[in-house]
C-alpha atoms as a PDB file:
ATOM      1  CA  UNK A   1     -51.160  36.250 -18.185  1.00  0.00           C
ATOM      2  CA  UNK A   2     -53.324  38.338 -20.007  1.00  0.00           C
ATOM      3  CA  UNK A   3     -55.671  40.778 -18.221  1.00  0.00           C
ATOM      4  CA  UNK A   4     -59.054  42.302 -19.686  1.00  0.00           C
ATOM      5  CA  UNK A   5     -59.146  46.147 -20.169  1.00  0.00           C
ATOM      6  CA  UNK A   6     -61.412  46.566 -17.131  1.00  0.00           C
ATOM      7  CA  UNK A   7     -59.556  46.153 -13.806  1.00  0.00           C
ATOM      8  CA  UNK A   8     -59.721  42.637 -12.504  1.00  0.00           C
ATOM      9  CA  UNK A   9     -59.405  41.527  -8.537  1.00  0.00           C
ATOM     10  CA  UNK A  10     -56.106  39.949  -7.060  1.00  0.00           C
ATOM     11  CA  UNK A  11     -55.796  36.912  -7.157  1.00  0.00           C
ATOM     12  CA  UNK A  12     -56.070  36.898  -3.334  1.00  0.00           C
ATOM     13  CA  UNK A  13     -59.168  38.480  -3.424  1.00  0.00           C
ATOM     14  CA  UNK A  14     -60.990  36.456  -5.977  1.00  0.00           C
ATOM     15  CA  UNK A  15     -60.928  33.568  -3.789  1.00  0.00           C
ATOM     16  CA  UNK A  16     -63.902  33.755  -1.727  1.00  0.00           C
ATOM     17  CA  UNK A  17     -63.960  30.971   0.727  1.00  0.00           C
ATOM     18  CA  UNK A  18     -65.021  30.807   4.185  1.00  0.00           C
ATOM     19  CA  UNK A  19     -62.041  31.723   6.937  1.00  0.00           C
ATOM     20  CA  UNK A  20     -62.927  28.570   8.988  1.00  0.00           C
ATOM     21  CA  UNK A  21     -61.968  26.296   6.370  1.00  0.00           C
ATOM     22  CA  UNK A  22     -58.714  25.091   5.664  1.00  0.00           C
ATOM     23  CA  UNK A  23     -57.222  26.539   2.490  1.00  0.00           C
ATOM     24  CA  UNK A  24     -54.476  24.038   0.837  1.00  0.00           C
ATOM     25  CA  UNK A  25     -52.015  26.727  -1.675  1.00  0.00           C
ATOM     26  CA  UNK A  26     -53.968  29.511  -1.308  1.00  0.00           C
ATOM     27  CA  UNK A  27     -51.215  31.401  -2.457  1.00  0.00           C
ATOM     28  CA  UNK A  28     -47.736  31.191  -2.825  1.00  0.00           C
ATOM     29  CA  UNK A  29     -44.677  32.938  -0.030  1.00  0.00           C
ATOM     30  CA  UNK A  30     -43.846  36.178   0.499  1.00  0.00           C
ATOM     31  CA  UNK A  31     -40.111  36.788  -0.221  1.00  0.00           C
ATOM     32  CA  UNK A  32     -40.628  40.780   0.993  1.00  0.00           C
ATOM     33  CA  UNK A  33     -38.799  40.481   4.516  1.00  0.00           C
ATOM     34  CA  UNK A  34     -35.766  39.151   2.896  1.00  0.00           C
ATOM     35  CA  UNK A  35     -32.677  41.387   2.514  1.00  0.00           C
ATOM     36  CA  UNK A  36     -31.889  43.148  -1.052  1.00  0.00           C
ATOM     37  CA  UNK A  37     -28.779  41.234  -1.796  1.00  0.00           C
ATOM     38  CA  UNK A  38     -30.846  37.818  -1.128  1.00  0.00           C
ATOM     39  CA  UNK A  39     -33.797  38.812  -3.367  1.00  0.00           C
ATOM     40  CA  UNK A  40     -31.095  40.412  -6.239  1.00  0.00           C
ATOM     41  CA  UNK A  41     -29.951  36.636  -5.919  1.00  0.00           C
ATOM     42  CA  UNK A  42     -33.601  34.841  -6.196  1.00  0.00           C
ATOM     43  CA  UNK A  43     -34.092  36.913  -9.266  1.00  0.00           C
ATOM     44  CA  UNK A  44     -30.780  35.641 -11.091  1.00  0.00           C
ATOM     45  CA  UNK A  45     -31.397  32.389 -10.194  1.00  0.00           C
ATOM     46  CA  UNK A  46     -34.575  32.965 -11.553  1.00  0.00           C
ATOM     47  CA  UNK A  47     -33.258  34.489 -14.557  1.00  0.00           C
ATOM     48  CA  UNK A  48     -31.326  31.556 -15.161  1.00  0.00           C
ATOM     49  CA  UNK A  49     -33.594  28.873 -14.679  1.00  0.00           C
ATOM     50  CA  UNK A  50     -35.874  29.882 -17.350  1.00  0.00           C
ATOM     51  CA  UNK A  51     -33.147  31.161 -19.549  1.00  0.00           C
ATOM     52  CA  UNK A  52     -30.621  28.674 -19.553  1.00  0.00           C
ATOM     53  CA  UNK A  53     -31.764  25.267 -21.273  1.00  0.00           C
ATOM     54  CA  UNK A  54     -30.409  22.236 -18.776  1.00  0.00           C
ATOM     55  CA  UNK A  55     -32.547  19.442 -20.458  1.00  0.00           C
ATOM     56  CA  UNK A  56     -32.419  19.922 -23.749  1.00  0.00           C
ATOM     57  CA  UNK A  57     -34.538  17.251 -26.331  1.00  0.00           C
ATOM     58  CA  UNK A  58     -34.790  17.693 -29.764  1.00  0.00           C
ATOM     59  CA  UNK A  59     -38.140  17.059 -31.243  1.00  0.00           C
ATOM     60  CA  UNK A  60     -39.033  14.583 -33.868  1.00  0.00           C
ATOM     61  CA  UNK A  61     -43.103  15.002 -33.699  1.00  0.00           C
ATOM     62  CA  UNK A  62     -44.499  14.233 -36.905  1.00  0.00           C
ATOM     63  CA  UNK A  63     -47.675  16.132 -35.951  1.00  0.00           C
ATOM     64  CA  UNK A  64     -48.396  19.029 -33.673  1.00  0.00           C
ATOM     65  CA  UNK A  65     -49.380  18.288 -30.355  1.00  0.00           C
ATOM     66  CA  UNK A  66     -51.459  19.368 -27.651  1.00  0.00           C
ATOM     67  CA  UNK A  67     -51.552  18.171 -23.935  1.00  0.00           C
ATOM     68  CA  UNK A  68     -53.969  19.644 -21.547  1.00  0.00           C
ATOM     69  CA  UNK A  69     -52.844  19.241 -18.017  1.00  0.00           C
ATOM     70  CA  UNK A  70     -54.649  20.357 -14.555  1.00  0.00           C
ATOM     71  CA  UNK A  71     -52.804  21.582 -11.849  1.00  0.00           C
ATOM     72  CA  UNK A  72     -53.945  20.602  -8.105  1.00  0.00           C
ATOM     73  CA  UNK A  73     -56.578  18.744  -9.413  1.00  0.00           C
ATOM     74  CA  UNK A  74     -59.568  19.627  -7.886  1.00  0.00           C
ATOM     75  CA  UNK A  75     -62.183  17.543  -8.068  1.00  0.00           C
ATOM     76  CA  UNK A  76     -64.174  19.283 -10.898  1.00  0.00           C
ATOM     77  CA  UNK A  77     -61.163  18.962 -13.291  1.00  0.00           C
ATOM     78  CA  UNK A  78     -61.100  15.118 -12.571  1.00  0.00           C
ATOM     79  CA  UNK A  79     -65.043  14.690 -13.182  1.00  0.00           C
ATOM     80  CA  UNK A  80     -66.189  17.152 -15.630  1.00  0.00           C
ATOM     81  CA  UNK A  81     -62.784  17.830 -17.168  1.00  0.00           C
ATOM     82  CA  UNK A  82     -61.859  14.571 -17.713  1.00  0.00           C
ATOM     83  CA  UNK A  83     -65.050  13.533 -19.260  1.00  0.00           C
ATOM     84  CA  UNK A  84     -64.884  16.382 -21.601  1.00  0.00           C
ATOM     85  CA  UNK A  85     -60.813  15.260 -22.863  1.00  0.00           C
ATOM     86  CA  UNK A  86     -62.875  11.648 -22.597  1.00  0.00           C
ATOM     87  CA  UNK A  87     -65.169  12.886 -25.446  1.00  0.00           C
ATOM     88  CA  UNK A  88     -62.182  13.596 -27.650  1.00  0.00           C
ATOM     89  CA  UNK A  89     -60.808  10.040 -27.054  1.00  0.00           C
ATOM     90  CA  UNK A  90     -57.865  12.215 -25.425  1.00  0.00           C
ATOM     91  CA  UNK A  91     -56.241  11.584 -21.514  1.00  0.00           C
ATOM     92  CA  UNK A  92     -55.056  14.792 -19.308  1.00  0.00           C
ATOM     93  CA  UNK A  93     -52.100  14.971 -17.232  1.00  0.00           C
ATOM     94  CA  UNK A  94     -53.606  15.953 -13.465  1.00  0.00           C
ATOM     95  CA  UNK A  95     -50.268  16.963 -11.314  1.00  0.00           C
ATOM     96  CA  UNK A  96     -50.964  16.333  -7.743  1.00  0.00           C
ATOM     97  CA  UNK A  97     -49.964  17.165  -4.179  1.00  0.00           C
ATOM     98  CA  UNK A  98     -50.696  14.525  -2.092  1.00  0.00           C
ATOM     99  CA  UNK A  99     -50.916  16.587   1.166  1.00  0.00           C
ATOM    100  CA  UNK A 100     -54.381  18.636  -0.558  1.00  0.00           C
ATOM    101  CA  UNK A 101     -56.099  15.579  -1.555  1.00  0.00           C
ATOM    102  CA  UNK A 102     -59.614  16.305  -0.370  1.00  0.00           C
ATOM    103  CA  UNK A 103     -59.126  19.608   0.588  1.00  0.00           C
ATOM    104  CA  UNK A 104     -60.270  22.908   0.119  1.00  0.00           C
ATOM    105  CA  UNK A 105     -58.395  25.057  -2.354  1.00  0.00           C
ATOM    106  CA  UNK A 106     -58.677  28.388  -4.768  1.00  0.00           C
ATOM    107  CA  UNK A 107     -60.332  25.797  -7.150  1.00  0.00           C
ATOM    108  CA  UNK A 108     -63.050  23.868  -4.973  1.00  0.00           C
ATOM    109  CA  UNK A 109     -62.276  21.138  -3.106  1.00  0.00           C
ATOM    110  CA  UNK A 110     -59.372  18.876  -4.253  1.00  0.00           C
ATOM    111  CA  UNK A 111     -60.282  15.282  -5.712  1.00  0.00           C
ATOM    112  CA  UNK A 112     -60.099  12.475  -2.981  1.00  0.00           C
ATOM    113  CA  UNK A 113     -57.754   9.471  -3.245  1.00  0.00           C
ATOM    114  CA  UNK A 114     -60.919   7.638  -4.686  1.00  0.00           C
ATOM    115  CA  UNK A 115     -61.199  10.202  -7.013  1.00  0.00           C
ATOM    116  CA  UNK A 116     -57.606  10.180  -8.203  1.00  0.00           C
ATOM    117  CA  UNK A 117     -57.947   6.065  -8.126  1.00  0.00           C
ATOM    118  CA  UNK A 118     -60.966   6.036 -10.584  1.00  0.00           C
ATOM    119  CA  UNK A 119     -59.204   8.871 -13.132  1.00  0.00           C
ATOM    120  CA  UNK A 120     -56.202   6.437 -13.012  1.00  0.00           C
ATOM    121  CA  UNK A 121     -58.319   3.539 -13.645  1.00  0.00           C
ATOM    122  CA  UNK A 122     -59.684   6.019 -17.160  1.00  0.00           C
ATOM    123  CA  UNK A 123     -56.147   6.102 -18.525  1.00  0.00           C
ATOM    124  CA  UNK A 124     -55.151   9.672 -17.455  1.00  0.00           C
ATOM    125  CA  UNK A 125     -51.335  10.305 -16.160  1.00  0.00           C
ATOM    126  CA  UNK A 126     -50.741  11.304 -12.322  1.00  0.00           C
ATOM    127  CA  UNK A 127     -47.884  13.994 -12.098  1.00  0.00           C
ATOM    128  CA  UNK A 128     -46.259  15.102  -9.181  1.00  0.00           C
ATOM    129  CA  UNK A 129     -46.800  19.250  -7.897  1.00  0.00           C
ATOM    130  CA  UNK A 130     -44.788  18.044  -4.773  1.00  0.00           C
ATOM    131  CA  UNK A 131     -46.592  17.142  -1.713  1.00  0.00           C
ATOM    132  CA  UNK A 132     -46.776  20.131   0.275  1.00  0.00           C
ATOM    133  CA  UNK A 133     -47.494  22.350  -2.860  1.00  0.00           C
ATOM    134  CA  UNK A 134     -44.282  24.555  -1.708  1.00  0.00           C
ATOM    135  CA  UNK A 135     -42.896  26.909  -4.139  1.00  0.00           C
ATOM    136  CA  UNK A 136     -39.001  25.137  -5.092  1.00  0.00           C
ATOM    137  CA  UNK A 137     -37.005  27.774  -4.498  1.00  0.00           C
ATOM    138  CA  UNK A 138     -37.570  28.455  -1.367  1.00  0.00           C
ATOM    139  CA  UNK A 139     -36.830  24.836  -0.517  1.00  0.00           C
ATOM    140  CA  UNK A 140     -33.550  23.258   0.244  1.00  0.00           C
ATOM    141  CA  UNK A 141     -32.619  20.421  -1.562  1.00  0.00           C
ATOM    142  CA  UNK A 142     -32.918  18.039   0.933  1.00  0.00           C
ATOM    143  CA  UNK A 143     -35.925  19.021   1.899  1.00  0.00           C
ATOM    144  CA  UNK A 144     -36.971  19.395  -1.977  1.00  0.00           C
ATOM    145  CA  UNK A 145     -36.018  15.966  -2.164  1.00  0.00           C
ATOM    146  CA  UNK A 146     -37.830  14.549   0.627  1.00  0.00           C
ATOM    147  CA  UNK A 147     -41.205  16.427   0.082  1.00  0.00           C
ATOM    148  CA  UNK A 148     -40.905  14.379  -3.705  1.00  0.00           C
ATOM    149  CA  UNK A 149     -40.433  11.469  -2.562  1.00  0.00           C
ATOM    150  CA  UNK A 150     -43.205  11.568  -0.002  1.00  0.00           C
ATOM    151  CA  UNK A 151     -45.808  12.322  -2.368  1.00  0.00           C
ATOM    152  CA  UNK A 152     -44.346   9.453  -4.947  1.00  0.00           C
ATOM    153  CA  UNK A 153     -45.149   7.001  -1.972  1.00  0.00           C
ATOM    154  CA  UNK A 154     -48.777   8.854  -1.344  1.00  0.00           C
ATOM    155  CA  UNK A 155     -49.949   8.623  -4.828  1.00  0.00           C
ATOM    156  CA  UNK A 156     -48.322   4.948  -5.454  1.00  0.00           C
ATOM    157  CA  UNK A 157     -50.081   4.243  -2.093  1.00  0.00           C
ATOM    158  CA  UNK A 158     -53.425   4.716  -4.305  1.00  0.00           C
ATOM    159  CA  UNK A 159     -52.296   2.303  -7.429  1.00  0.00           C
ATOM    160  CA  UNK A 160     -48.934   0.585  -7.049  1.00  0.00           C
ATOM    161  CA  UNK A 161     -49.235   0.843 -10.802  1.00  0.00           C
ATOM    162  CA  UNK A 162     -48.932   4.626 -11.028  1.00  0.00           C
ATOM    163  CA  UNK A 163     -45.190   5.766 -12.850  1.00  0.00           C
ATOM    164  CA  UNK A 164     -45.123   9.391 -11.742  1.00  0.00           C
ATOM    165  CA  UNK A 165     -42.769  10.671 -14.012  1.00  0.00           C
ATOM    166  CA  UNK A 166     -43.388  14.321 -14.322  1.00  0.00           C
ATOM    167  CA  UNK A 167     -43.491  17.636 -12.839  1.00  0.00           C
ATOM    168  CA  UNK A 168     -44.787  21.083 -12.499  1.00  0.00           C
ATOM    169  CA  UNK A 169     -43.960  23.587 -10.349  1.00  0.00           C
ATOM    170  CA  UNK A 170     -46.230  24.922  -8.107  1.00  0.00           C
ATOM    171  CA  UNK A 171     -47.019  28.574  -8.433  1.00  0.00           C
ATOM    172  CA  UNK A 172     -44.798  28.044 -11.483  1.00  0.00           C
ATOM    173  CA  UNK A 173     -42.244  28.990  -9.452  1.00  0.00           C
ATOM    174  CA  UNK A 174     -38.445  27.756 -10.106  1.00  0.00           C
ATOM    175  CA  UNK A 175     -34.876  28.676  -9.138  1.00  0.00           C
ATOM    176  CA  UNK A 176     -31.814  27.523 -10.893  1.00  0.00           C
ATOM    177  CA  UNK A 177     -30.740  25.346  -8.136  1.00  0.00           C
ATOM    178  CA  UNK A 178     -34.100  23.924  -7.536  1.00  0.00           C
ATOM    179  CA  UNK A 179     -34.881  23.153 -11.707  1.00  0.00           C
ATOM    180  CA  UNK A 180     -31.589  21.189 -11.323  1.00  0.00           C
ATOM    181  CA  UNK A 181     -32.380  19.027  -8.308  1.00  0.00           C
ATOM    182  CA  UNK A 182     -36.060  18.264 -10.001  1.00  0.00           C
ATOM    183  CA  UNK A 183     -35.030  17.455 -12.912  1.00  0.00           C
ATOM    184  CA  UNK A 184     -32.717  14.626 -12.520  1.00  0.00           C
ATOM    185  CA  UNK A 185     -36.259  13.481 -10.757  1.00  0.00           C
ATOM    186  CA  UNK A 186     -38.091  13.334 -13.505  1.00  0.00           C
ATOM    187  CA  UNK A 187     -38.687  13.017 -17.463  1.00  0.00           C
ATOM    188  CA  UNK A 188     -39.704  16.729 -17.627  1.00  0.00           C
ATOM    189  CA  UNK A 189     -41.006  19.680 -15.189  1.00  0.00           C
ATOM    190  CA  UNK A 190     -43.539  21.816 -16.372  1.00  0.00           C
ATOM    191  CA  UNK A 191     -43.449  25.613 -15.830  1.00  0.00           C
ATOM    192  CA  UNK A 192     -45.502  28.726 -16.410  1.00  0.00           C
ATOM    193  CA  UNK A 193     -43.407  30.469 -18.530  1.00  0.00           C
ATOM    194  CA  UNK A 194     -45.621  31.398 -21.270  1.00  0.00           C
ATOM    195  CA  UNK A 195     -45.111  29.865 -25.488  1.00  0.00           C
ATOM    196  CA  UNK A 196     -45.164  26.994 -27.284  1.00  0.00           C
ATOM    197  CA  UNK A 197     -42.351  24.568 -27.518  1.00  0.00           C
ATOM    198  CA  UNK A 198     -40.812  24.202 -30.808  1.00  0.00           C
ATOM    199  CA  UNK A 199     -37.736  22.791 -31.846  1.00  0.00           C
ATOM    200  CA  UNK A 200     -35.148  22.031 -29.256  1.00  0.00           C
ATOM    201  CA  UNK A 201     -37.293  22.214 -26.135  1.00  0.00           C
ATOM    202  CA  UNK A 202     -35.909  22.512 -22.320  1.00  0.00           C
ATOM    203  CA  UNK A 203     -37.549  19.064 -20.427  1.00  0.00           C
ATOM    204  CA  UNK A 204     -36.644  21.207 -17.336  1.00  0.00           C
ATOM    205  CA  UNK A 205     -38.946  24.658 -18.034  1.00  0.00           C
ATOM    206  CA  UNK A 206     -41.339  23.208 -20.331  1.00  0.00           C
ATOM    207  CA  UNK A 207     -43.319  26.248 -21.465  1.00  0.00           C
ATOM    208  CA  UNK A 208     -47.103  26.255 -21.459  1.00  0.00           C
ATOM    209  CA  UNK A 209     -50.235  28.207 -21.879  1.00  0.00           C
ATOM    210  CA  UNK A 210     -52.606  28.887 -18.828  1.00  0.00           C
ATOM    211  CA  UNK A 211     -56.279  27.575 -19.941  1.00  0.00           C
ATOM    212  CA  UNK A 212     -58.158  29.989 -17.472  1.00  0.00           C
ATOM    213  CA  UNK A 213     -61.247  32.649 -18.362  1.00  0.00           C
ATOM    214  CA  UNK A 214     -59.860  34.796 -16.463  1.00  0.00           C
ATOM    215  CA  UNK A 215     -56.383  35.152 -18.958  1.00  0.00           C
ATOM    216  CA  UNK A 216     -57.657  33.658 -22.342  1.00  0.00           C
ATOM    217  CA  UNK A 217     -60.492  34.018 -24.491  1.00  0.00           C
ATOM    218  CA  UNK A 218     -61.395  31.811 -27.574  1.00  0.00           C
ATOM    219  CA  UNK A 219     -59.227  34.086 -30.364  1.00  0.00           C
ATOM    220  CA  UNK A 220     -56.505  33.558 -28.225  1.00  0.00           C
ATOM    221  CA  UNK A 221     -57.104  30.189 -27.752  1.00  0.00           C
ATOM    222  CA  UNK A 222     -57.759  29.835 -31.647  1.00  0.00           C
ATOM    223  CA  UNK A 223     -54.485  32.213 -32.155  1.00  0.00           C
ATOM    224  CA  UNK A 224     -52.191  29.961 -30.403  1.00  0.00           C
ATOM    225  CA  UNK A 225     -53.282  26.477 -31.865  1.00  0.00           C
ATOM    226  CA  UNK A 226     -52.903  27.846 -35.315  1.00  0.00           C
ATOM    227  CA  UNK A 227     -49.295  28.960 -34.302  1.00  0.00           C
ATOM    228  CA  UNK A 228     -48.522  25.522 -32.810  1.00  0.00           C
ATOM    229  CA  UNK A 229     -49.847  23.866 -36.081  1.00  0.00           C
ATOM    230  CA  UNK A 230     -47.294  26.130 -38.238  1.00  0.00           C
ATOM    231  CA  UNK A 231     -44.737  25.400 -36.705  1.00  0.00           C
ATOM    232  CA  UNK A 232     -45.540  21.664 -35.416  1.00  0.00           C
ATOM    233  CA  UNK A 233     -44.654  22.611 -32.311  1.00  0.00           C
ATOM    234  CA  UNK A 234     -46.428  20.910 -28.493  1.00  0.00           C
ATOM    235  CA  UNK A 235     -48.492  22.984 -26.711  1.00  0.00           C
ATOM    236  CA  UNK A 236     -49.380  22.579 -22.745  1.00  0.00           C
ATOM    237  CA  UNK A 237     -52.640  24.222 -21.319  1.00  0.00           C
ATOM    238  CA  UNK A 238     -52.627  24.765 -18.322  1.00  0.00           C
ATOM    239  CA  UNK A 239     -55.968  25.001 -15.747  1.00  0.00           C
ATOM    240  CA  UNK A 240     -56.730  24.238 -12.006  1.00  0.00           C
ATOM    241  CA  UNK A 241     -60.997  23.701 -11.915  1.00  0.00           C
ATOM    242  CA  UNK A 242     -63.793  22.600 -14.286  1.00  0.00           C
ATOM    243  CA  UNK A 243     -66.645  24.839 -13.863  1.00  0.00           C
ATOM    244  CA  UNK A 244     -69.405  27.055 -15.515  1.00  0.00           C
ATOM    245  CA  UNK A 245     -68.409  29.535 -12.697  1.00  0.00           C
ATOM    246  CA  UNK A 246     -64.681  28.758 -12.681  1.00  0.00           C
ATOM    247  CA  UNK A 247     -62.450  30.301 -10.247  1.00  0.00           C
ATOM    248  CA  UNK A 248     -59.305  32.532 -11.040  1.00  0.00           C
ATOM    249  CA  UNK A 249     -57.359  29.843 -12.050  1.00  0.00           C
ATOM    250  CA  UNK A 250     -60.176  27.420 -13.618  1.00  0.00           C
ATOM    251  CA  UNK A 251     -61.921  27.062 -16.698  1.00  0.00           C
ATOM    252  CA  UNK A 252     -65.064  26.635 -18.008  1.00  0.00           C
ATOM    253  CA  UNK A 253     -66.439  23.603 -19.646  1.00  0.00           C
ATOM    254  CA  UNK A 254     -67.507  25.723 -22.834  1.00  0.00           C
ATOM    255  CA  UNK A 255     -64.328  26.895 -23.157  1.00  0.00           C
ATOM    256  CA  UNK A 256     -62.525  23.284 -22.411  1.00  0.00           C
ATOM    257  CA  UNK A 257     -64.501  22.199 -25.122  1.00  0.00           C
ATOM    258  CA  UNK A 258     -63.611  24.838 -27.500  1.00  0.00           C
ATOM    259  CA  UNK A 259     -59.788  24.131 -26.916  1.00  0.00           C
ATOM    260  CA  UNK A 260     -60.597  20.665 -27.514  1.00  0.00           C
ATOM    261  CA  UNK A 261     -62.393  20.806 -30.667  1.00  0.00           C
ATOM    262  CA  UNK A 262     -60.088  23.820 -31.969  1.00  0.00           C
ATOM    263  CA  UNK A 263     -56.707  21.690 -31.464  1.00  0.00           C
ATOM    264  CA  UNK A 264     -58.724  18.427 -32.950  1.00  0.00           C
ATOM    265  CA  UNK A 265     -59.450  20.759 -36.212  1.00  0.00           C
ATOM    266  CA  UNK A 266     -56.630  22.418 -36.641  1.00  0.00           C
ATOM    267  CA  UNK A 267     -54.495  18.256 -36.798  1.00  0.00           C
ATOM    268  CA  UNK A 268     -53.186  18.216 -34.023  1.00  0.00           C
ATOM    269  CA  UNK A 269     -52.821  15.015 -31.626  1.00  0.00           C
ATOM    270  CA  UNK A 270     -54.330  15.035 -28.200  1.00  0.00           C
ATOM    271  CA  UNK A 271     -52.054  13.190 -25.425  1.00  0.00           C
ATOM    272  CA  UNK A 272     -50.730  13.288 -22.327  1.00  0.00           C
ATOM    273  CA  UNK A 273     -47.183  14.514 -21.254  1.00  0.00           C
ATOM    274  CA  UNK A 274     -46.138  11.393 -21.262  1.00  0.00           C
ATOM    275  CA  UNK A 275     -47.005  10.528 -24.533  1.00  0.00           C
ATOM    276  CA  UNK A 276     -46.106  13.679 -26.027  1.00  0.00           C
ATOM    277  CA  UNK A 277     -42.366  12.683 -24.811  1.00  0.00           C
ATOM    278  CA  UNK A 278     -42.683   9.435 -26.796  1.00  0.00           C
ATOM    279  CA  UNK A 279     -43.678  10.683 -29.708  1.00  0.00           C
ATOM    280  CA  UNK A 280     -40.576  13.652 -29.108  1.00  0.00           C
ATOM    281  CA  UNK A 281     -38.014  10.951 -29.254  1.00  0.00           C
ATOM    282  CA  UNK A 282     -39.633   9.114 -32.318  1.00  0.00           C
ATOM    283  CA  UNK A 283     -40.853   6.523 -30.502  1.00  0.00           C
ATOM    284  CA  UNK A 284     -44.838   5.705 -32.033  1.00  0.00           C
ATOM    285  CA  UNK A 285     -47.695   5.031 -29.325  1.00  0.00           C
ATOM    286  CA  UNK A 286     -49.435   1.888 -29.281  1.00  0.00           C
ATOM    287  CA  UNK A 287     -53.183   0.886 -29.596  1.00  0.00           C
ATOM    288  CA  UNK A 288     -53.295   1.651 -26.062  1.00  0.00           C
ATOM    289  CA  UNK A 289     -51.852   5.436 -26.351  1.00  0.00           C
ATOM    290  CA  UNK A 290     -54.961   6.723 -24.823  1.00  0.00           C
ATOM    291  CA  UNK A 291     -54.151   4.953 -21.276  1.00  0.00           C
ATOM    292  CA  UNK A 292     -50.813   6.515 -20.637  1.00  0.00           C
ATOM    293  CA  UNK A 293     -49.868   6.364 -17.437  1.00  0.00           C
END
């Protein structure tokens, strides 16, 4: 993440939300109380998870691609940031906890069931961010496992038709052990580690960019698209809220709209992650591309 010269607030402290209200992932655990030989081992595992390529797909894109994805989804980024990818005949890919839906969080308050039923019903993909939004590595595997498979059955609970296969880890945080059990969950995890993917790309760390005014500004924006298109590569943005005053983590509708129309200038194809893995493998999208789920 990129920071401005002058000295920005904490994360922490640039949420400003009332102490009676609930906060869902307000921020992510503290491994400080545990001993130096288990946090030498978190950060090898670590190490390894976003070093060592475990899912590995070679791409065969004819055209670069760019996939804008929201994590959390608060309600903003399923109204006014799906109607903005709407006005580029594109579809996001909103990954969702089903224990926050219609609570408070760092972004706003999280879109409802309805709310997740009606951006369903517009052709955008649901992804899964786990249920309880817990960071993977601190999870066991069973546990991992469970948590997954509960929020599979909450978000099918809102349309039986829903195929929820992909992932992104919240806090974009991921062990070895843990990127192994989720992948053999899914078609591809999502992480935060920051690039474009180009070549032979790792379905289990996908790497992304983080869509947020509070890391990017338009050049940079502008910067990476043109380096995607060089190399024909799939780029993710990343973003949590849609709003003129976004939070930490959101974005602003100006500057959705410039990522939009930037990628659409620059050639490159607008889908979902789903899609984007079609078109990967060779595969072509149909007339109905834009209603990916």
């Amino acid at each position: 993440m990129t920071m401005s010269a002058t000295k920005s607030p904490r994360k922490e402290e640039a949420v400003a939300i009332d102490d009676a209200v609930p906060v869902f992932a307000l921020s992510r655990p503290d491994d400080g109380r545990q001993s130096r030989l288990a946090r030498m081992s978190g950060k090898l595992s670590r190490f390894m998870a976003r070093n060592v390529a475990t899912k590995k797909l070679t791409m065969c894109n004819d055209k670069p691609l760019v996939t804008f994805t929201f994590d959390d989804a608060p309600a903003s980024a399923c109204t006014a940031g799906a109607a903005l990818l709407e006005q580029y005949q594109a579809r996001g890919t909103f990954y969702i906890s089903g224990g926050g839906c219609g609570l408070m969080s760092p972004g706003g308050r999280l879109a409802t069931a309805e709310q997740l039923k009606v951006l369903c019903a517009a052709g955008h993909e649901i992804g899964c961010h786990t249920f309880s939004h817990s960071a993977v590595a601190a999870v066991g595997r069973e546990t991992l496992a469970a948590d997954l498979k509960r929020n599979q059955q909450f978000l099918q609970g809102i349309d039986s038709d829903i195929a929820i296969r992909n992932f992104a880890y919240p806090y974009g945080d991921l062990s070895f052990a843990a990127k192994r059990c989720v992948e053999t969950h899914f078609d591809s995890c999502r992480s935060l580690l920051p690039g474009v993917n180009v070549g032979v790309v790792d379905l289990g760390a996908l790497k992304s960019c983080e869509l947020q005014n509070s890391s990017i500004g338009r050049q940079g924006i502008r910067d990476i698209i043109v380096n995607t298109a060089g190399k024909n590569g799939w780029l993710i943005f990343v973003s949590h809220d849609v709003d003129r005053q976004p939070s930490w983590f959101g974005v602003s509708p100006d500057l959705l709209e410039f990522a939009l129309n930037a990628a659409t200038t620059a050639g490159c194809r607008l889908v979902t992650i789903r899609g984007a893995l079609q078109l990967l493998r060779g595969a072509a999208l149909g007339p109905t591309s834009t209603s990916l789920r």
